[in-house]
N, C-alpha and C. Protein backbone atom coordinates (compact mmCIF):
# COMPACT_ATOMS: atom_id res chain seq x y z
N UNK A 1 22.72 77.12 36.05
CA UNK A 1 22.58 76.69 34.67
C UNK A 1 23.81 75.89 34.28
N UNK A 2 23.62 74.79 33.75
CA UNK A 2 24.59 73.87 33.22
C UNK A 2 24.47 73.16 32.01
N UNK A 3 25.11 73.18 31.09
CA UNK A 3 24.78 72.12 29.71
C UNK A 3 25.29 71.33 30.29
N UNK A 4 24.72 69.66 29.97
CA UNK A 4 24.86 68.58 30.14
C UNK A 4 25.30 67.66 28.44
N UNK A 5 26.43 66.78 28.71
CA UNK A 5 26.69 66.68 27.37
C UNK A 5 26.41 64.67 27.49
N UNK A 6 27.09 64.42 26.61
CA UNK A 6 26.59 62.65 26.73
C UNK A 6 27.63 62.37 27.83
N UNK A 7 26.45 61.34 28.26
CA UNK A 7 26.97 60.48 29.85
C UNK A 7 26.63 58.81 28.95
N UNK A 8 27.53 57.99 30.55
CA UNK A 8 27.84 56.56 29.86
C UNK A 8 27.19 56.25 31.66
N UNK A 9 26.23 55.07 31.05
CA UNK A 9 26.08 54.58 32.67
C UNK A 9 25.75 53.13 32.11
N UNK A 10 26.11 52.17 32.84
CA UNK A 10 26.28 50.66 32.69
C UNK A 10 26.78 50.52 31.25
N UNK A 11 27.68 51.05 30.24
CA UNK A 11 27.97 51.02 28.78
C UNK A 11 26.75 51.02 28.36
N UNK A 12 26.24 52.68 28.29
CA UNK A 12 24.78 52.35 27.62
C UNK A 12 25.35 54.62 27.81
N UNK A 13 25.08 54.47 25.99
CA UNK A 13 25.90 56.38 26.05
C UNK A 13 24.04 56.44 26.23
N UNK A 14 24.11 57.42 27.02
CA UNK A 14 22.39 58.53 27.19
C UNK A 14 22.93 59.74 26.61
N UNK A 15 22.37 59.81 25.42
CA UNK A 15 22.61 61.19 25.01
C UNK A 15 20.71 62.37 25.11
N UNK A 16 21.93 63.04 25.69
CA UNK A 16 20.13 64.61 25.92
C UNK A 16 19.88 65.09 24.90
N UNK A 17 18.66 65.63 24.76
CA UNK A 17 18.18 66.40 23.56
C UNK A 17 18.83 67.65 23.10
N UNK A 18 18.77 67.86 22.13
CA UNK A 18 19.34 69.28 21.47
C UNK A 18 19.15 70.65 22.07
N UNK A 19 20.29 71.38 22.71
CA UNK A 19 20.40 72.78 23.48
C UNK A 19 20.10 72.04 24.85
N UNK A 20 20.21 71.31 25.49
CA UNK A 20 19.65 71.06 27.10
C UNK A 20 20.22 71.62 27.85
N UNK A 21 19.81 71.76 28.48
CA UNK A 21 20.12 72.31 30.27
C UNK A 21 19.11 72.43 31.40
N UNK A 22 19.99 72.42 32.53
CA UNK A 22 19.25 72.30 33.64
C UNK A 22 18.76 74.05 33.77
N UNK A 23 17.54 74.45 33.78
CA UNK A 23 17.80 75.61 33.80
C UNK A 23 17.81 76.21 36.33
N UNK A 24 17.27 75.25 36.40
CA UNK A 24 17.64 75.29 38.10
C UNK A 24 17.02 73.64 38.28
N UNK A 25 16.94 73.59 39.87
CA UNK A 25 16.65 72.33 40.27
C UNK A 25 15.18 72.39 40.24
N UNK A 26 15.26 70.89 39.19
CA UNK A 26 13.49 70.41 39.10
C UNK A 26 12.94 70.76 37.66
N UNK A 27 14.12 71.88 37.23
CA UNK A 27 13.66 72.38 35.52
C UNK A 27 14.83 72.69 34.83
N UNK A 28 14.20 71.79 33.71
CA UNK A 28 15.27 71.57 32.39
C UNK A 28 15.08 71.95 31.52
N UNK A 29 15.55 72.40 30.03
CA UNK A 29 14.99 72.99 28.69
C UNK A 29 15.86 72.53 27.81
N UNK A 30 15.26 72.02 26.54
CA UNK A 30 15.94 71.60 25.39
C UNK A 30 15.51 71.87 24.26
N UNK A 31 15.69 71.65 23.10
CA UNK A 31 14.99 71.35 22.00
C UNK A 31 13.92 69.53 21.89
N UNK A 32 12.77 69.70 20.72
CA UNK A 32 12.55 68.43 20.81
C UNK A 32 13.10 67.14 20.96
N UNK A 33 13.06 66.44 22.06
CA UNK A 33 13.73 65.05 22.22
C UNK A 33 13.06 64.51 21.33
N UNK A 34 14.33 63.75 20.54
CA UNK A 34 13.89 62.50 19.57
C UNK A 34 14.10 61.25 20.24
N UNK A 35 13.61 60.02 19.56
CA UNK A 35 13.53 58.86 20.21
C UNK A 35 15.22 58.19 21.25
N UNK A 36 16.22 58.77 20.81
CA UNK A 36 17.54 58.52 21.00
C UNK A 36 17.61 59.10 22.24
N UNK A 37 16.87 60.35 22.29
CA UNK A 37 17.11 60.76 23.58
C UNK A 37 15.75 60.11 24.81
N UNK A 38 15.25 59.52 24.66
CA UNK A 38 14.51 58.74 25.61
C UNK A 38 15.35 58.59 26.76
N UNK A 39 15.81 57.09 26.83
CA UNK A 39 16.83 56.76 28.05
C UNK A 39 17.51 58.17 28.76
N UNK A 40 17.78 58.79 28.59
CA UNK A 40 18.32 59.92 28.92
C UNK A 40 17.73 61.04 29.63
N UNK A 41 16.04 60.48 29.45
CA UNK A 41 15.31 61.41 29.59
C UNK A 41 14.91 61.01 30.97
N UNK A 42 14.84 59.44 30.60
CA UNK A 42 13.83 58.81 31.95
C UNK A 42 15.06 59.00 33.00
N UNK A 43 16.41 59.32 32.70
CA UNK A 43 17.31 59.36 33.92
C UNK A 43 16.78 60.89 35.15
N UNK A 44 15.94 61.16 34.14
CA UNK A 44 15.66 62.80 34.82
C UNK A 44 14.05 62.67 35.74
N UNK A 45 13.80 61.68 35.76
CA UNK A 45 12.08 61.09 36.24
C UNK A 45 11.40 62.10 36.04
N UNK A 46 11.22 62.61 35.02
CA UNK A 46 10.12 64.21 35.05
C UNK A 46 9.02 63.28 35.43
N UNK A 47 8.25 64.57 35.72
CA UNK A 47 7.04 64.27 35.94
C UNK A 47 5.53 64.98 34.91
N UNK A 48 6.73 65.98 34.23
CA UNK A 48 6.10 66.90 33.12
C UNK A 48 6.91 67.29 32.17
N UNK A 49 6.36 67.80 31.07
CA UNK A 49 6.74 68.53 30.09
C UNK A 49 5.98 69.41 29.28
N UNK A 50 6.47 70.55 29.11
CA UNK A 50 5.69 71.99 28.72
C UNK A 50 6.47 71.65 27.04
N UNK A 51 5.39 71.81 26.44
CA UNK A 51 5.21 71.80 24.76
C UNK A 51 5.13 73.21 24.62
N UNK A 52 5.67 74.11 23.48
CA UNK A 52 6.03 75.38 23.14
C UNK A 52 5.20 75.67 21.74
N UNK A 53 4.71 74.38 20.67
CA UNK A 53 4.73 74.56 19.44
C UNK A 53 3.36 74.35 19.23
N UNK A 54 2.67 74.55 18.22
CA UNK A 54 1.40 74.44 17.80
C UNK A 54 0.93 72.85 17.16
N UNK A 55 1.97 72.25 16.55
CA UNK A 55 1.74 71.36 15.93
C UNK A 55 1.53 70.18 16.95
N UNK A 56 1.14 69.04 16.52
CA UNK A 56 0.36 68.13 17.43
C UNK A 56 1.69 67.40 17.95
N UNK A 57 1.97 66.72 19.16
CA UNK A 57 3.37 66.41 19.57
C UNK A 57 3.03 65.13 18.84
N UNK A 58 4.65 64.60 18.74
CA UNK A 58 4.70 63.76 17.81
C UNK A 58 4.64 61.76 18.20
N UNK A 59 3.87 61.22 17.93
CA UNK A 59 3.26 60.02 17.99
C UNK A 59 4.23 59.44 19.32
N UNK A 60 5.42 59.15 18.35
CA UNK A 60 6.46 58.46 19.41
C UNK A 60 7.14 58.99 20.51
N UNK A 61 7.15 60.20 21.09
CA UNK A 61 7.07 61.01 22.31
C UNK A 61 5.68 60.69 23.02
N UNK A 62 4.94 61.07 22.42
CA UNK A 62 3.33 60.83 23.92
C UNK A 62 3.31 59.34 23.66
N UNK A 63 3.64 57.97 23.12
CA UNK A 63 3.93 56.99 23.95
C UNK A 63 4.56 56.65 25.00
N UNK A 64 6.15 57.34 24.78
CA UNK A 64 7.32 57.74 25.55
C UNK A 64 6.45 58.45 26.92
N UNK A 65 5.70 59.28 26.54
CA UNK A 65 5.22 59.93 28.37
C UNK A 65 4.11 58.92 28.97
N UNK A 66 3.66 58.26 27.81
CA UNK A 66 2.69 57.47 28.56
C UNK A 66 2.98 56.28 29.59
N UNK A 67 4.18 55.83 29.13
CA UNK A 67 4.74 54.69 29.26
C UNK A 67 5.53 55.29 30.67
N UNK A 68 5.92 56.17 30.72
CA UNK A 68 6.58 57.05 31.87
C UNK A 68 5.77 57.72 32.60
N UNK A 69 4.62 57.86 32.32
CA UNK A 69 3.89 58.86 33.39
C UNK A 69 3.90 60.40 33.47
N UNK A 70 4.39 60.61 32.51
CA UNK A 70 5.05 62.04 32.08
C UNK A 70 3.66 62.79 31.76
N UNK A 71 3.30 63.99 32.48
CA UNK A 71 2.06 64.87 31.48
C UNK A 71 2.64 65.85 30.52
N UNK A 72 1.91 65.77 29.91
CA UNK A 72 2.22 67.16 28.62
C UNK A 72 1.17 68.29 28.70
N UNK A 73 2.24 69.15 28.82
CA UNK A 73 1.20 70.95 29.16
C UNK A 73 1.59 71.34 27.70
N UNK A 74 0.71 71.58 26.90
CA UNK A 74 0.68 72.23 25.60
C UNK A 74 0.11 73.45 25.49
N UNK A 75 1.66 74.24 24.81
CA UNK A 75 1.23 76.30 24.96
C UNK A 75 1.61 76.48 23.20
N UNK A 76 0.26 76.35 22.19
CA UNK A 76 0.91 76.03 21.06
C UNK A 76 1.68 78.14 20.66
N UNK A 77 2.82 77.92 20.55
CA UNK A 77 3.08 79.67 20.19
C UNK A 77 4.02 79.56 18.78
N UNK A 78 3.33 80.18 18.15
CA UNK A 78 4.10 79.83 16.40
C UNK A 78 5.40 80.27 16.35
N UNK A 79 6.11 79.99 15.50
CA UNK A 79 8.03 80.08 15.27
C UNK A 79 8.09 80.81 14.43
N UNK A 80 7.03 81.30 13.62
CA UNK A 80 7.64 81.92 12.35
C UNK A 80 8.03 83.51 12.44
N UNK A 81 9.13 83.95 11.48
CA UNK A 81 9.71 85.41 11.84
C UNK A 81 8.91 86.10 10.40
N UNK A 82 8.64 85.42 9.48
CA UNK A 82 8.31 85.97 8.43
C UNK A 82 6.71 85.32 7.91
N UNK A 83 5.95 86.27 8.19
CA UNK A 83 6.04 87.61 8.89
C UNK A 83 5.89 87.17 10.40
N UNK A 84 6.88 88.21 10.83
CA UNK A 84 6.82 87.95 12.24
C UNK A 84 5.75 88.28 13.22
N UNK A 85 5.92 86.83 14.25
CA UNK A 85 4.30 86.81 14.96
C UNK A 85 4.46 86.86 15.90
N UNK A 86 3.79 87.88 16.55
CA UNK A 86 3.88 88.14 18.19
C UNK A 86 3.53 87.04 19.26
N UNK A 87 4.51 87.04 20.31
CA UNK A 87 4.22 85.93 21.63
C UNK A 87 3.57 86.31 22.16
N UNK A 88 2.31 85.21 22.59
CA UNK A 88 1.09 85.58 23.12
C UNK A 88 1.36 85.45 24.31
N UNK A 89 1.35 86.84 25.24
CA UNK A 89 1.54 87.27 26.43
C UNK A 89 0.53 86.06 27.92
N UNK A 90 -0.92 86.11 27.39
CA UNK A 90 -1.39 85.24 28.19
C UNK A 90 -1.04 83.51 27.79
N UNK A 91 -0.82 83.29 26.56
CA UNK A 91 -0.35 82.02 26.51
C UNK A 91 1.25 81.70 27.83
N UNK A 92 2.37 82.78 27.70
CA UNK A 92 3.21 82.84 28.34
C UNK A 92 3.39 82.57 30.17
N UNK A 93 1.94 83.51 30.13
CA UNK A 93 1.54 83.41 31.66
C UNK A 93 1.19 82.04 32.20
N UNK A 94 0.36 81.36 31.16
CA UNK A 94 -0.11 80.43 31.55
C UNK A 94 0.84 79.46 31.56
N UNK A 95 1.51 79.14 30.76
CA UNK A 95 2.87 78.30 30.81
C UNK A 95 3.61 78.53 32.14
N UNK A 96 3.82 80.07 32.83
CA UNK A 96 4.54 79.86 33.64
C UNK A 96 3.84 79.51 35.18
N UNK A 97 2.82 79.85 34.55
CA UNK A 97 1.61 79.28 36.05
C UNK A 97 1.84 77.65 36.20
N UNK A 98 1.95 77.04 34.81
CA UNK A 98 2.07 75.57 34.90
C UNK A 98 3.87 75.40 35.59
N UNK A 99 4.66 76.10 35.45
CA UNK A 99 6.25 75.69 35.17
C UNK A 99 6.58 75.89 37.18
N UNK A 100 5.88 77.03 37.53
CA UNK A 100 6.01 78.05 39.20
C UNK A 100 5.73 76.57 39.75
N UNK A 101 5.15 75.93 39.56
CA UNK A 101 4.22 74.79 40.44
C UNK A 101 5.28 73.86 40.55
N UNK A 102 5.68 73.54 41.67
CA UNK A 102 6.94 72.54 41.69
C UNK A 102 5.90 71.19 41.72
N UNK A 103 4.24 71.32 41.94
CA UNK A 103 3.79 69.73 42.12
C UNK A 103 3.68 68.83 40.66
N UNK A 104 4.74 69.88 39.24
CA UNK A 104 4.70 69.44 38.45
C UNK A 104 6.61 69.10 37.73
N UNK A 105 6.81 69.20 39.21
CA UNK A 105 8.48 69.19 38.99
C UNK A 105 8.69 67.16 39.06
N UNK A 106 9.39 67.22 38.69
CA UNK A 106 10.74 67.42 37.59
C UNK A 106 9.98 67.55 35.83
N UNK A 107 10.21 68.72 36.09
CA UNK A 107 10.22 69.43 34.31
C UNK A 107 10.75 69.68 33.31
N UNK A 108 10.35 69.39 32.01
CA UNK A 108 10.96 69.53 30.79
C UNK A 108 10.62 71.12 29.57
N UNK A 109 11.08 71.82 29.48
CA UNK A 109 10.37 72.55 28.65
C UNK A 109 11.01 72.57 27.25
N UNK A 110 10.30 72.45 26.64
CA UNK A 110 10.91 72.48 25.20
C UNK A 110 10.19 73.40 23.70
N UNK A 111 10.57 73.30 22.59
CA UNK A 111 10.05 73.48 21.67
C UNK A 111 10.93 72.77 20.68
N UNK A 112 10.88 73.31 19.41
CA UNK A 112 11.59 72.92 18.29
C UNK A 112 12.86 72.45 18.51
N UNK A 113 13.64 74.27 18.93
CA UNK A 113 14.98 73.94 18.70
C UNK A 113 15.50 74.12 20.21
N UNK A 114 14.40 74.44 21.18
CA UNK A 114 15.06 75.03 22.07
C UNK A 114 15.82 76.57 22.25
N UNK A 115 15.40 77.17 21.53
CA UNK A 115 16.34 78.20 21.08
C UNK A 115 15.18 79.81 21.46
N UNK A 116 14.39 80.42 21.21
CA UNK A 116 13.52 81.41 20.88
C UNK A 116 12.13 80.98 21.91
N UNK A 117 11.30 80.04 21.24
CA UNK A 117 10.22 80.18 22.45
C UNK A 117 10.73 79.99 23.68
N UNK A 118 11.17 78.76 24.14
CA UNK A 118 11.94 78.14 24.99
C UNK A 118 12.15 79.34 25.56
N UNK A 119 13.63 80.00 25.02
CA UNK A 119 14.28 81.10 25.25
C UNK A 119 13.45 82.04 25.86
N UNK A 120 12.13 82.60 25.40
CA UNK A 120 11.22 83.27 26.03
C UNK A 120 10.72 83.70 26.88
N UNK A 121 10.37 82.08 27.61
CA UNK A 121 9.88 81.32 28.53
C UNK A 121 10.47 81.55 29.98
N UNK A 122 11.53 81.09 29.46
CA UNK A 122 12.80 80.93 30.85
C UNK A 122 13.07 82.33 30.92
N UNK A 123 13.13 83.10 29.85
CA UNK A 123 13.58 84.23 30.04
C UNK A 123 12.49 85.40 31.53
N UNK A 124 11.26 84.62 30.94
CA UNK A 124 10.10 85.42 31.79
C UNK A 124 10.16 84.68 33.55
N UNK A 125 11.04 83.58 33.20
CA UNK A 125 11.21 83.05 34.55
C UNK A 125 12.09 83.41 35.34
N UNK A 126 12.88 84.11 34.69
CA UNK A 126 14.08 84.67 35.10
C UNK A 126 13.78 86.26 35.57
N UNK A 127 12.93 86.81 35.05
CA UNK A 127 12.66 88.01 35.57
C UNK A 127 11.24 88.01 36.68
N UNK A 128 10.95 86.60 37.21
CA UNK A 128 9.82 86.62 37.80
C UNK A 128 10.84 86.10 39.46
N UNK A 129 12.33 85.63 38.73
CA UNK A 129 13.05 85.56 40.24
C UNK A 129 13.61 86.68 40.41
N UNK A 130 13.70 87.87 39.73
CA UNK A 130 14.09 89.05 39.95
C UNK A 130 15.93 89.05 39.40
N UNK A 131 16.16 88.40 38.00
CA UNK A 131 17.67 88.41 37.40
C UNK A 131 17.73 89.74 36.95
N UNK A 132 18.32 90.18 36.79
CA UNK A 132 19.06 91.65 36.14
C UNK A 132 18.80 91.36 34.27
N UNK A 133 18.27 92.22 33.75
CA UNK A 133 18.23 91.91 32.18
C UNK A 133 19.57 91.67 31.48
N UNK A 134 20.45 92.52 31.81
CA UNK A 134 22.03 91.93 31.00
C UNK A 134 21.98 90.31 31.24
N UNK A 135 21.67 89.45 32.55
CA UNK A 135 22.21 88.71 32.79
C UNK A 135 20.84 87.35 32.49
N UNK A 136 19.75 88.02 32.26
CA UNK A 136 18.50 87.30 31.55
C UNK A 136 18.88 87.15 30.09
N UNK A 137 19.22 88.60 29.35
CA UNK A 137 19.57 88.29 27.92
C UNK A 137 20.82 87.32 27.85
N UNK A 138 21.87 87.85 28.42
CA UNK A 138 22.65 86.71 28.47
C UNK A 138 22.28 85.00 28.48
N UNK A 139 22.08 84.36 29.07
CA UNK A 139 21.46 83.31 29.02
C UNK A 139 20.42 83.41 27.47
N UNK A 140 19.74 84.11 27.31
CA UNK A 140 19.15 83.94 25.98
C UNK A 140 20.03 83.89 24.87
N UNK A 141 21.04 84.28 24.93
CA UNK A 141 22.08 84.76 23.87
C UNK A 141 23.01 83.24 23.70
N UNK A 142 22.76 82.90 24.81
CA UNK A 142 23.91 81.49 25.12
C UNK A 142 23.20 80.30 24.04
N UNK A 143 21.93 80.42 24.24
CA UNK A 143 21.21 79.21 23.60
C UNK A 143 20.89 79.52 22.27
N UNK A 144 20.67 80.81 21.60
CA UNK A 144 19.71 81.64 20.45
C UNK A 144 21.05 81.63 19.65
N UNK A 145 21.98 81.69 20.02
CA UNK A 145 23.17 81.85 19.28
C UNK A 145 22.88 83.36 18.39
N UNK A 146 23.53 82.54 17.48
CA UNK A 146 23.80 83.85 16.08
C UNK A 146 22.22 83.85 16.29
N UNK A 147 21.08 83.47 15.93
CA UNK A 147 19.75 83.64 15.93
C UNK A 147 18.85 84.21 16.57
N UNK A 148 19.95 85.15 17.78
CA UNK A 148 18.98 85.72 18.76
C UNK A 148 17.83 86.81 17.67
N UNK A 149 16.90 86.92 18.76
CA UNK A 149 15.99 88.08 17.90
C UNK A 149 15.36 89.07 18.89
N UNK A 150 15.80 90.41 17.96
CA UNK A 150 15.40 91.08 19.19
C UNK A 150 13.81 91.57 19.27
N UNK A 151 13.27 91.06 19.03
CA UNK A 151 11.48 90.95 19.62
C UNK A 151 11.88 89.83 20.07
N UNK A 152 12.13 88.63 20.85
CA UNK A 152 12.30 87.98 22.06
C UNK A 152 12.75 88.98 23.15
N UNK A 153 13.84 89.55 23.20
CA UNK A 153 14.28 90.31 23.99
C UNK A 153 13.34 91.45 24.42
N UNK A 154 12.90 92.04 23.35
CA UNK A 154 11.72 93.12 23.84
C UNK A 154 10.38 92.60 24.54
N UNK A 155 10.32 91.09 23.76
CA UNK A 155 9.22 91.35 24.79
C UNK A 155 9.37 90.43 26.32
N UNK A 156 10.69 89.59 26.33
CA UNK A 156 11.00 89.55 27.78
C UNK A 156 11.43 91.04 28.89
N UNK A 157 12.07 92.10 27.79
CA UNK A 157 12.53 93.42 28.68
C UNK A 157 10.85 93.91 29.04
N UNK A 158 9.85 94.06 28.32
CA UNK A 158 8.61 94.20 28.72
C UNK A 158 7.52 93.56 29.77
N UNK A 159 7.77 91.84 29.94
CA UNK A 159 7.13 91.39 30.31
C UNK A 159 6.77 91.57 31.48
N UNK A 160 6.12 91.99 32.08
CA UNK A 160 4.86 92.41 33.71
C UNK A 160 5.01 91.34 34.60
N UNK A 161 5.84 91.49 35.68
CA UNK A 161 6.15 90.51 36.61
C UNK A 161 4.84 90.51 37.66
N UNK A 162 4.32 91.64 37.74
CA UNK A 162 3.41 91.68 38.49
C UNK A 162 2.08 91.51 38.12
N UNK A 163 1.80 91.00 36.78
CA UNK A 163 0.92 90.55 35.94
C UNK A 163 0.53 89.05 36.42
N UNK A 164 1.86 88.13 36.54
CA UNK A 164 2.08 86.62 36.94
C UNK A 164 1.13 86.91 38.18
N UNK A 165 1.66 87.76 38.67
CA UNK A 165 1.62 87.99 40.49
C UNK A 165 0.07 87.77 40.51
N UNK A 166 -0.83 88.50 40.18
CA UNK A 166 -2.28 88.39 39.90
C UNK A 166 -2.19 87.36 39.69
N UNK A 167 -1.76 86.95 38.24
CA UNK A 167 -2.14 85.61 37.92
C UNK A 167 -2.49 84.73 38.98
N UNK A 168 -1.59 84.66 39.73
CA UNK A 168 -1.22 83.15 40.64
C UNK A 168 -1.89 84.29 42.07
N UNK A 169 -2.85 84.80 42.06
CA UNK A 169 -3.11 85.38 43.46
C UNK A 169 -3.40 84.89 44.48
N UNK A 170 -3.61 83.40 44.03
CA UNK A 170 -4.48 82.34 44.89
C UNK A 170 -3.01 82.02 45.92
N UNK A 171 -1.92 81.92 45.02
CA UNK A 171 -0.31 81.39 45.21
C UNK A 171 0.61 82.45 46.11
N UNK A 172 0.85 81.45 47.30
CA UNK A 172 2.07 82.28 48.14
C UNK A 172 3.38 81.33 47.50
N UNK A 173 4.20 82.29 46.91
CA UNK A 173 5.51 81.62 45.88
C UNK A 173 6.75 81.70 47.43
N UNK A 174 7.15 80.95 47.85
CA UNK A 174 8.21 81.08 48.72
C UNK A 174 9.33 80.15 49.20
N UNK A 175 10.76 80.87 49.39
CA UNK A 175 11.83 80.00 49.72
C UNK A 175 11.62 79.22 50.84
N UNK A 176 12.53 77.75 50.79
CA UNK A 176 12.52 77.44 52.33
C UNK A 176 13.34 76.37 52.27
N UNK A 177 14.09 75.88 53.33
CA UNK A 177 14.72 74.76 52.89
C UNK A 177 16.36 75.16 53.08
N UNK A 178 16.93 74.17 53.18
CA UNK A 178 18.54 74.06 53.60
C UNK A 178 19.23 74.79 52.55
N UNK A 179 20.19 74.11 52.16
CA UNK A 179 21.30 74.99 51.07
C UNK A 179 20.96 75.37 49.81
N UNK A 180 20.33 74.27 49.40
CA UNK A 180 19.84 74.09 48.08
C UNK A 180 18.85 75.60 47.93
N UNK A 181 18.15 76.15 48.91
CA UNK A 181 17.00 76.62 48.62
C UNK A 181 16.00 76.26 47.87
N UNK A 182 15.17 74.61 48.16
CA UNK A 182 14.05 74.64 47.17
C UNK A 182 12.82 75.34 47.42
N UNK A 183 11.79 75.27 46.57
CA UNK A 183 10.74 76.00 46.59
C UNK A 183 9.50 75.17 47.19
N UNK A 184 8.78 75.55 47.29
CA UNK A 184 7.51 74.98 47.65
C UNK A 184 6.23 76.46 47.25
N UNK A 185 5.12 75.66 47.04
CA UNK A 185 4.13 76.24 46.47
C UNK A 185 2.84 76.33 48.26
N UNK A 186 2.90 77.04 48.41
CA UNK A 186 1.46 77.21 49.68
C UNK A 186 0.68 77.79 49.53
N UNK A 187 -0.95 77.07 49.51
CA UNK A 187 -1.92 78.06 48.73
C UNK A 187 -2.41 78.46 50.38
N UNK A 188 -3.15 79.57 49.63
CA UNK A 188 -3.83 80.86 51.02
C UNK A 188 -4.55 80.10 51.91
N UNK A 189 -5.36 78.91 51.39
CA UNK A 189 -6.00 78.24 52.60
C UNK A 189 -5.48 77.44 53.08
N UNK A 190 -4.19 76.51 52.71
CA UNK A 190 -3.57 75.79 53.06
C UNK A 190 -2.63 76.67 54.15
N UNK A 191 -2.70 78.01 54.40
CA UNK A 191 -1.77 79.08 55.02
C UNK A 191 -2.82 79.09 56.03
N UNK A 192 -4.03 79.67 55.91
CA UNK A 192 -4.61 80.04 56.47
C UNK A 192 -5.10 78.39 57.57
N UNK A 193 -5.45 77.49 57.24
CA UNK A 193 -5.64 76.47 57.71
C UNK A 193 -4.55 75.85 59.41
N UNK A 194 -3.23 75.97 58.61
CA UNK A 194 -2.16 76.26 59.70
C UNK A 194 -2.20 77.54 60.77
N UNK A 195 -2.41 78.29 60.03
CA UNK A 195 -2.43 79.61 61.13
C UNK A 195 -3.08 79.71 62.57
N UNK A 196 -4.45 78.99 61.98
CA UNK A 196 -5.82 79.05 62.73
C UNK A 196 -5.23 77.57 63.92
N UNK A 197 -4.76 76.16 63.56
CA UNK A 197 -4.60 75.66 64.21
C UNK A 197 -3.35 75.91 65.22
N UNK A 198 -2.37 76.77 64.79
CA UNK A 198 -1.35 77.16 65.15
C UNK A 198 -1.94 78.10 66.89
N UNK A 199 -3.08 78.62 66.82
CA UNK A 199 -2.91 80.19 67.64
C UNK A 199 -4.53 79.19 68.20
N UNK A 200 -4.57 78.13 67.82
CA UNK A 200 -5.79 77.30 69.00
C UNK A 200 -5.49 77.35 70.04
C-alpha cells in the first residue's frame, strides 16, 4: 500500500483523485475522480473501474472511460449513517468476484470519498488474502480518518471468507510468478483441460 501524491511528467502536474492508493499490483482505490484527475488516470491504463454509489456515474467520467476503454462495474451501496444502512453483503461479494479477476486488472475502485464503502471493500479483500484484523482495520483507519465507523468494521470483522469461496467455486484463486507474486485466475476446465493433455 502506497499513497501516491502529484507527479510532473513532460511539465504537465497529473494530479490523482482524492484518498488514492495503490491498494496491491493491478488495484487502486480513491475517491471520485474529477475531470483534473483524468491524465493521471490514463497514466494507470486501467482497464476497469468498480463504482461503489447508487447514483448514476457522472456524464463526464463515462466519456472519460469511453474514450479509454475503461468498463464500469456498478455496486450501487448507499452512504448514509442516518439512519444508518446496512452493506449489502451479496452486493459486496459480487464486487469482489468482479475485483479477484485480474482479466479486469488494472483497476480502479472508488466511491464518493473513498473513505467507508471503498474502505469496506478492500477491507473484505484483505481478509479474503488472509490479513490479521488489527492490520485490516488499520488500513481502514488510515483512509476513514476521524470518520471511521464502527459498523464498517463489524461488518468487515464478520464478513465469511468462505462465502466468496462458494461464490467463485467455478475459480481456482492462485499464486505464481517471480518476485512480484502476481496472480492469475484458472478456471476448473481450463485445469482440467491441461491435466488431461498433460498425462496423454
Amino acid at each position: 500500500m502506497g499513497v501516491i501524491v502529484e507527479e510532473q511528467v513532460d511539465d504537465q502536474v497529473l494530479v490523482p483523485p482524492s484518498n488514492f492508493s495503490m491498494v496491491e499490483d493491478g488495484i487502486f482505490r480513491s475517491g471520485c475522480p474529477q475531470p483534473a484527475n483524468f491524465p493521471f488516470l490514463q497514466t494507470l491504463n486501467l482497464k476497469s473501474i468498480i463504482y461503489l454509489c447508487p447514483e448514476p456515474y457522472p456524464e463526464e467520467n463515462l466519456k472519460f472511460l469511453e474514450s479509454n476503454n475503461i468498463r464500469l462495474f456498478q455496486f450501487g451501496i448507499e452512504g448514509k449513517t442516518e439512519p444508518p444502512v446496512a452493506i449489502p453483503r451479496n452486493t459486496i461479494m459480487e464486487a469482489l468476484r468482479v475485483l479477484i479477476d485480474v482479466r479486469n486488472h488494472p483497476i480502479l475502485i472508488h466511491c464518493k470519498r473513498g473513505k467507508h464503502r471503498t474502505g469496506c471493500l478492500v477491507g473484505c479483500l484483505r481478509k479474503v488474502q488472509n490479513w490479521c484484523l488489527p492490520s485490516v482495520f488499520g488500513e481502514y483507519q488510515v483512509f476513514a480518518g476521524a470518520k471511521s465507523r464502527a459498523t464498517d468494521m463489524r461488518f468487515i470483522e464478520t464478513f465469511e471468507v468462505l462465502s466468496l469461496r462458494q461464490c467463485l467455486y467455478s475459480i481456482i484463486y492462485q499464486y505464481h510468478g517471480y518476485g512480484s507474486k502476481k496472480r492469475r485466475l484458472l478456471y476448473k476446465e481450463d485445469n482440467l483441460q491441461k491435466t488431461q493433455i498433460t498425462s496423454v
